[in-house]
Protein backbone atom coordinates (compact mmCIF):
# COMPACT_ATOMS: atom_id res chain seq x y z
CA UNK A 1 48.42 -3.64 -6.70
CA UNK A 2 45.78 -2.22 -9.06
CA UNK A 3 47.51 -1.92 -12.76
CA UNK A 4 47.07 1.21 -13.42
CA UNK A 5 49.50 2.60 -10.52
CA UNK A 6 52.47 0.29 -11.61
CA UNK A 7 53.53 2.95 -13.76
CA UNK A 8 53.92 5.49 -11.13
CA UNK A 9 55.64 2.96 -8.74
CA UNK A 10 57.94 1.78 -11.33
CA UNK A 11 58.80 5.49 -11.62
CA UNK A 12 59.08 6.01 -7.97
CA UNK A 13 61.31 3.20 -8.24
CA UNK A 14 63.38 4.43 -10.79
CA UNK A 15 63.77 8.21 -9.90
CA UNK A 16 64.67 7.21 -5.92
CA UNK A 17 68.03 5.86 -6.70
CA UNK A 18 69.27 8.55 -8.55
CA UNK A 19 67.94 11.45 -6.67
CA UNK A 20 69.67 10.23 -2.94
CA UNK A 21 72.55 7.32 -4.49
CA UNK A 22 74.42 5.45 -2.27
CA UNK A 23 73.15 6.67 0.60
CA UNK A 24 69.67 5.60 -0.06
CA UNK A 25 68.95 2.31 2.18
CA UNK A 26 65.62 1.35 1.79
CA UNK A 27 62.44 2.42 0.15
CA UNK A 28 58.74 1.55 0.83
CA UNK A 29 54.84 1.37 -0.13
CA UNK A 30 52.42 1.86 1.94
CA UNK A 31 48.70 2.72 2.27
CA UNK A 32 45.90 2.54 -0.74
CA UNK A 33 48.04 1.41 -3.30
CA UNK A 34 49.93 -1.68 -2.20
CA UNK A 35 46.82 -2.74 -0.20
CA UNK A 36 44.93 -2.72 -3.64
CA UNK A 37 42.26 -0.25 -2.41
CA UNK A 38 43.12 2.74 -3.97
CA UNK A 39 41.16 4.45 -6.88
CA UNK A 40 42.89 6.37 -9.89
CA UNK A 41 42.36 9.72 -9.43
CA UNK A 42 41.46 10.02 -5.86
CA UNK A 43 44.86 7.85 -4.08
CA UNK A 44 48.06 9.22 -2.91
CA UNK A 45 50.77 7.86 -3.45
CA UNK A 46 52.58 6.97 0.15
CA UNK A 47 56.12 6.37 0.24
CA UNK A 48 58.54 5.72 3.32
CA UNK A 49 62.10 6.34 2.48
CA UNK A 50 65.57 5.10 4.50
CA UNK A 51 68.49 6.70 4.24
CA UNK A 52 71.96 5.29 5.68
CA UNK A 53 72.25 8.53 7.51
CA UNK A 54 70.23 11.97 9.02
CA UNK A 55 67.80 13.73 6.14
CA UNK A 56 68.98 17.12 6.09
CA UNK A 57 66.59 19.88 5.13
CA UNK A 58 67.70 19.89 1.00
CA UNK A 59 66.79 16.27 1.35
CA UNK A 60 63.30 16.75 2.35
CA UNK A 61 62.67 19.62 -0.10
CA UNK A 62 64.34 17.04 -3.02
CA UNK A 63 62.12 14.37 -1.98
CA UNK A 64 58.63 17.11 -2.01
CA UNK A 65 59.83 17.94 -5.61
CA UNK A 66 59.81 14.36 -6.73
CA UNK A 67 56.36 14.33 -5.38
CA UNK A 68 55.01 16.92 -7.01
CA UNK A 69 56.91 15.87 -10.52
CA UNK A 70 54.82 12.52 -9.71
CA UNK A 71 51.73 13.65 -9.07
CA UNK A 72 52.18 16.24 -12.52
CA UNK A 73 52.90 13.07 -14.77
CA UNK A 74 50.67 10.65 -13.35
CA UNK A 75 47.29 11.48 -13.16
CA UNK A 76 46.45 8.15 -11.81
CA UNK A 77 47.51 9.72 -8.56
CA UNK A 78 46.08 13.11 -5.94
CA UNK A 79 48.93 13.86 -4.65
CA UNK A 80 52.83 11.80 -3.31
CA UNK A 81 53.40 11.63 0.79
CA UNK A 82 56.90 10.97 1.59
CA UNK A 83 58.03 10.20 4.73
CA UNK A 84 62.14 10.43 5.24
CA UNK A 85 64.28 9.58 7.90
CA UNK A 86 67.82 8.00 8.60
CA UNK A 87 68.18 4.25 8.97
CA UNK A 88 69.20 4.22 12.53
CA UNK A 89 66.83 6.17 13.33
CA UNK A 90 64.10 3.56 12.50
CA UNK A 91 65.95 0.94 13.68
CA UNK A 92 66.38 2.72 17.62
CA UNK A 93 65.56 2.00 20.77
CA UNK A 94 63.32 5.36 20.73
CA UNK A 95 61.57 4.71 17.98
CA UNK A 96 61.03 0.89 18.10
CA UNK A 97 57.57 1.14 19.22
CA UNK A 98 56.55 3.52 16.28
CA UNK A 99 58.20 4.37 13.27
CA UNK A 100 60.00 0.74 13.91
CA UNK A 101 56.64 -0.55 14.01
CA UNK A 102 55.33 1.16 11.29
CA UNK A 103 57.81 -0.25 9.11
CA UNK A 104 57.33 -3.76 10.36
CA UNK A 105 53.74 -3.73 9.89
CA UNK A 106 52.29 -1.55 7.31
CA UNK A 107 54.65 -0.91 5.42
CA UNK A 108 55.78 -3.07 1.66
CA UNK A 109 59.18 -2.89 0.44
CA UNK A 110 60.08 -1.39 -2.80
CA UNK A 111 63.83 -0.84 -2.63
CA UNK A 112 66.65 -2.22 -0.69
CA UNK A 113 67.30 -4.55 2.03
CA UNK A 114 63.67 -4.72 4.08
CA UNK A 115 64.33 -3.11 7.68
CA UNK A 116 61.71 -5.06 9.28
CA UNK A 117 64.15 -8.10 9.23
CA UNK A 118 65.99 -5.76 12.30
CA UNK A 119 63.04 -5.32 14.35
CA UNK A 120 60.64 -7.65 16.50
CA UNK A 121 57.86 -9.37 16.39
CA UNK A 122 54.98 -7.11 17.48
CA UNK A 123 51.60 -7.48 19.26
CA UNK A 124 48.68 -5.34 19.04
CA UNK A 125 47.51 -5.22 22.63
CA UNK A 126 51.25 -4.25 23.64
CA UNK A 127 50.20 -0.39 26.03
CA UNK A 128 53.50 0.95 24.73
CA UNK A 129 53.30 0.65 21.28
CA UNK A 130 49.67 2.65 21.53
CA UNK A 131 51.33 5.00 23.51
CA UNK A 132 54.15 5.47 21.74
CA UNK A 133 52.54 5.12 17.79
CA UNK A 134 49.91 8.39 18.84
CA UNK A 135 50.67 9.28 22.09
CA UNK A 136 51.67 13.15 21.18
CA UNK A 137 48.83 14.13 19.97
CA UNK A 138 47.97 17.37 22.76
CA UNK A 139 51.17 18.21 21.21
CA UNK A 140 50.35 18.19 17.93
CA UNK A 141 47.26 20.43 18.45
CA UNK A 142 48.90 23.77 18.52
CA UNK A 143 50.53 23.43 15.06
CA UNK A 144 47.28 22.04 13.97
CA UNK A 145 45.57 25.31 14.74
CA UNK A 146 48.74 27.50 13.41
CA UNK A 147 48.29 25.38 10.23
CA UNK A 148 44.65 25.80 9.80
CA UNK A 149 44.91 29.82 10.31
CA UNK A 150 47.63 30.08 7.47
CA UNK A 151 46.10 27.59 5.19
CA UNK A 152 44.63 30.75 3.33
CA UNK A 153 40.67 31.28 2.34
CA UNK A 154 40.62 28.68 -0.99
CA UNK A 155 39.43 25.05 -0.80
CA UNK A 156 42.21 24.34 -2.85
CA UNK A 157 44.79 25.05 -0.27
CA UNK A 158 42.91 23.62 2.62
CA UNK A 159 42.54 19.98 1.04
CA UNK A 160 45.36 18.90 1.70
CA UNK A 161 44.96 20.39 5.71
CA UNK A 162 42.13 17.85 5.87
CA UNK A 163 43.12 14.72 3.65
CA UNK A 164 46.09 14.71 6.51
CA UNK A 165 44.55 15.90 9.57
CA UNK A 166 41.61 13.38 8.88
CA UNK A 167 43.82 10.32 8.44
CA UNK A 168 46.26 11.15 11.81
CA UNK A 169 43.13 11.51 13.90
CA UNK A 170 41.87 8.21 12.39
CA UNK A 171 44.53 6.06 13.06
CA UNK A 172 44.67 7.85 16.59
CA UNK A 173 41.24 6.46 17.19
CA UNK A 174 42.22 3.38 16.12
CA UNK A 175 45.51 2.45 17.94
CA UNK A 176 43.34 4.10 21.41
CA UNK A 177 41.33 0.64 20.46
CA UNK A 178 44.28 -1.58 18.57
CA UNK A 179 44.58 -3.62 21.67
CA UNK A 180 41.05 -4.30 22.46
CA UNK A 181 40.94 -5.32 18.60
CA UNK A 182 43.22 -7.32 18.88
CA UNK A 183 44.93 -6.46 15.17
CA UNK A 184 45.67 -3.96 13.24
CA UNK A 185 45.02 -2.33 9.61
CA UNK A 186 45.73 0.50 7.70
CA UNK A 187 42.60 0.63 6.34
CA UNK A 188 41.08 4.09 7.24
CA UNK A 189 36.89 2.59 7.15
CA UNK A 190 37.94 -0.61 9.02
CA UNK A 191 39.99 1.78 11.88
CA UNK A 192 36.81 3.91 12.03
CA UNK A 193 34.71 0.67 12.44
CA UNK A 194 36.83 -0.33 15.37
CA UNK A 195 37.43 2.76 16.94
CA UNK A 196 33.25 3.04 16.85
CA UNK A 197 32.54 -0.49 18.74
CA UNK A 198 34.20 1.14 21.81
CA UNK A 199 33.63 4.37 21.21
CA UNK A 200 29.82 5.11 19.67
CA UNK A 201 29.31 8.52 21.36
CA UNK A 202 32.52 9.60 18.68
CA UNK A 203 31.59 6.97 16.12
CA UNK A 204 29.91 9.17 13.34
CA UNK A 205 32.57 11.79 13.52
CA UNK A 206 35.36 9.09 13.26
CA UNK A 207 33.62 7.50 10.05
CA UNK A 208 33.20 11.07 8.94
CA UNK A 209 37.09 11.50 8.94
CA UNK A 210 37.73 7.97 7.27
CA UNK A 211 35.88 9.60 4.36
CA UNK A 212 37.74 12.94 4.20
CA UNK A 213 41.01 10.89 4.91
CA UNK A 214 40.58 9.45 1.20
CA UNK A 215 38.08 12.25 -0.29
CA UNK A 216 39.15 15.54 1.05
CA UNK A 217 37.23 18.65 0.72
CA UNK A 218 38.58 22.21 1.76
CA UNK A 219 35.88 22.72 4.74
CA UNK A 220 37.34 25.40 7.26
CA UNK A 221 34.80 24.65 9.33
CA UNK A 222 35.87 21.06 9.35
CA UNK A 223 39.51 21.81 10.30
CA UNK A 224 37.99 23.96 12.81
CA UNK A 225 36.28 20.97 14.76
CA UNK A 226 39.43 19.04 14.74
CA UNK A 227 41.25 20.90 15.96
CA UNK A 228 38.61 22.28 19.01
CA UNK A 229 36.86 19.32 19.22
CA UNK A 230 37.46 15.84 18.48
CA UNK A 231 41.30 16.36 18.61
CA UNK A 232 41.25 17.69 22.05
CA UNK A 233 38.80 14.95 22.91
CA UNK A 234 40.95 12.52 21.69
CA UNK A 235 44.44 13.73 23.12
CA UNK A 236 42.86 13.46 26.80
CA UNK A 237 41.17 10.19 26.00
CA UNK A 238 44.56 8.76 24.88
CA UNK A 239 46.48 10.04 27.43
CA UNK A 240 43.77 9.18 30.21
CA UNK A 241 43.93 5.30 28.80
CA UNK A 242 47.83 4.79 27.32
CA UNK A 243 49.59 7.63 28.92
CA UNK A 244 51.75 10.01 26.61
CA UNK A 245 54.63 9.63 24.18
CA UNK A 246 58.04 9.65 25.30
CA UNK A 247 59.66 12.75 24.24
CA UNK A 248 61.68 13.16 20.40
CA UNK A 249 64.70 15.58 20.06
């Protein structure tokens, strides 16, 4: 990890425990940062937190505060992610082939006993963890498009649209291909790069997103092509070649 993020780790660290207690199980790194890629300044800071049971709604709005506190002290950072969900819920039969995986395989701990001792050993050419890791996208769409027409007319409040929209269709692209790669990464350039050897008709745009996935701009126009374009593109390419995600409550 580059030095100058320890400090905001250590602090992400610190502040976890006391803002959830004893019913905080787990904790984790994961993108830029604990790969060592990440630049101060431009990097988020991604975090994946366990609880021992269901996040309610207060949780989720604690855990966007501590984000935001984050990204106000540290200027090393653009911005805190947190994902947070219940322990057994990671650990389920449901979600074994995605957030299970997720925590198995891209994920470093930071906190707690490491889940990934729970779950198997995966393999990237397995059809049902591509299906089930991205396999929702058509579904996604609609929100997409609800998102992108209330994001408001500043650049400033569509960066963030794109920074996320840009990464999910990016590591779509690249688990339509993880099998055929025969690996996997959470490296935004090297899922482009794979996605590309299969796929060269979509290869610029792809690239294109792995850029705006770590250097965002506000572009309407942009969100706009996701959403009508390569999104839709890619939801029937997924389904057509993995099939579609079981259904979540």
């Amino acid at each position: 990890m580059p030095a100058v993020f320890r400090p905001v780790v250590e602090a992400a660290r610190h502040r976890l425990p006391r803002l959830y207690g004893p019913r905080l199980h787990s904790a984790y790194l994961y993108g830029s940062i604990p790969r060592g890629t990440a630049r101060a300044g431009r990097s988020d800071l991604d975090l994946l937190v366990a609880l021992h049971d269901e996040p309610s709604d207060t949780d989720r709005q604690e855990a966007r505060a501590l984000g935001a506190a984050l990204d106000q002290e540290f200027p090393q950072i653009d911005g805190v992610g947190t994902l947070l969900h219940g322990r057994e819920r990671l650990l389920s039969d449901l979600e074994r082939h995605d957030l299970g995986w997720f925590v198995a395989c891209l994920c470093t701990p930071l906190l707690g006993d490491d889940l990934a001792a729970r779950l198997p050993r995966y393999r990237p050419d397995d059809p049902l963890l591509a299906r089930e890791t991205n396999g929702d996208l058509a579904l996604i769409l609609p929100r997409w498009r609800e998102r992108i027409a209330a994001a408001g007319e500043t650049e400033e409040a569509r960066r963030p649209l794109v920074r996320f929209m840009s990464r999910h269709l990016v590591r779509t692209g690249f688990t339509l291909v993880m099998g055929r790669w025969q690996g996997w990464t959470s490296d935004l350039h090297e899922m482009a790069a794979a996605f590309g050897t299969y796929y060269p008709a979509r290869a610029a745009q792809m690239t294109a997103a792995a850029v705006r996935g770590y250097e965002p701009v506000g572009d309407l126009a942009l969100l706009r092509a996701y959403a009508d374009d390569l999104g839709p593109w890619l939801a029937g390419e997924y389904a057509r070649v993995h099939g579609v995600k079981a259904p979540r409550p």
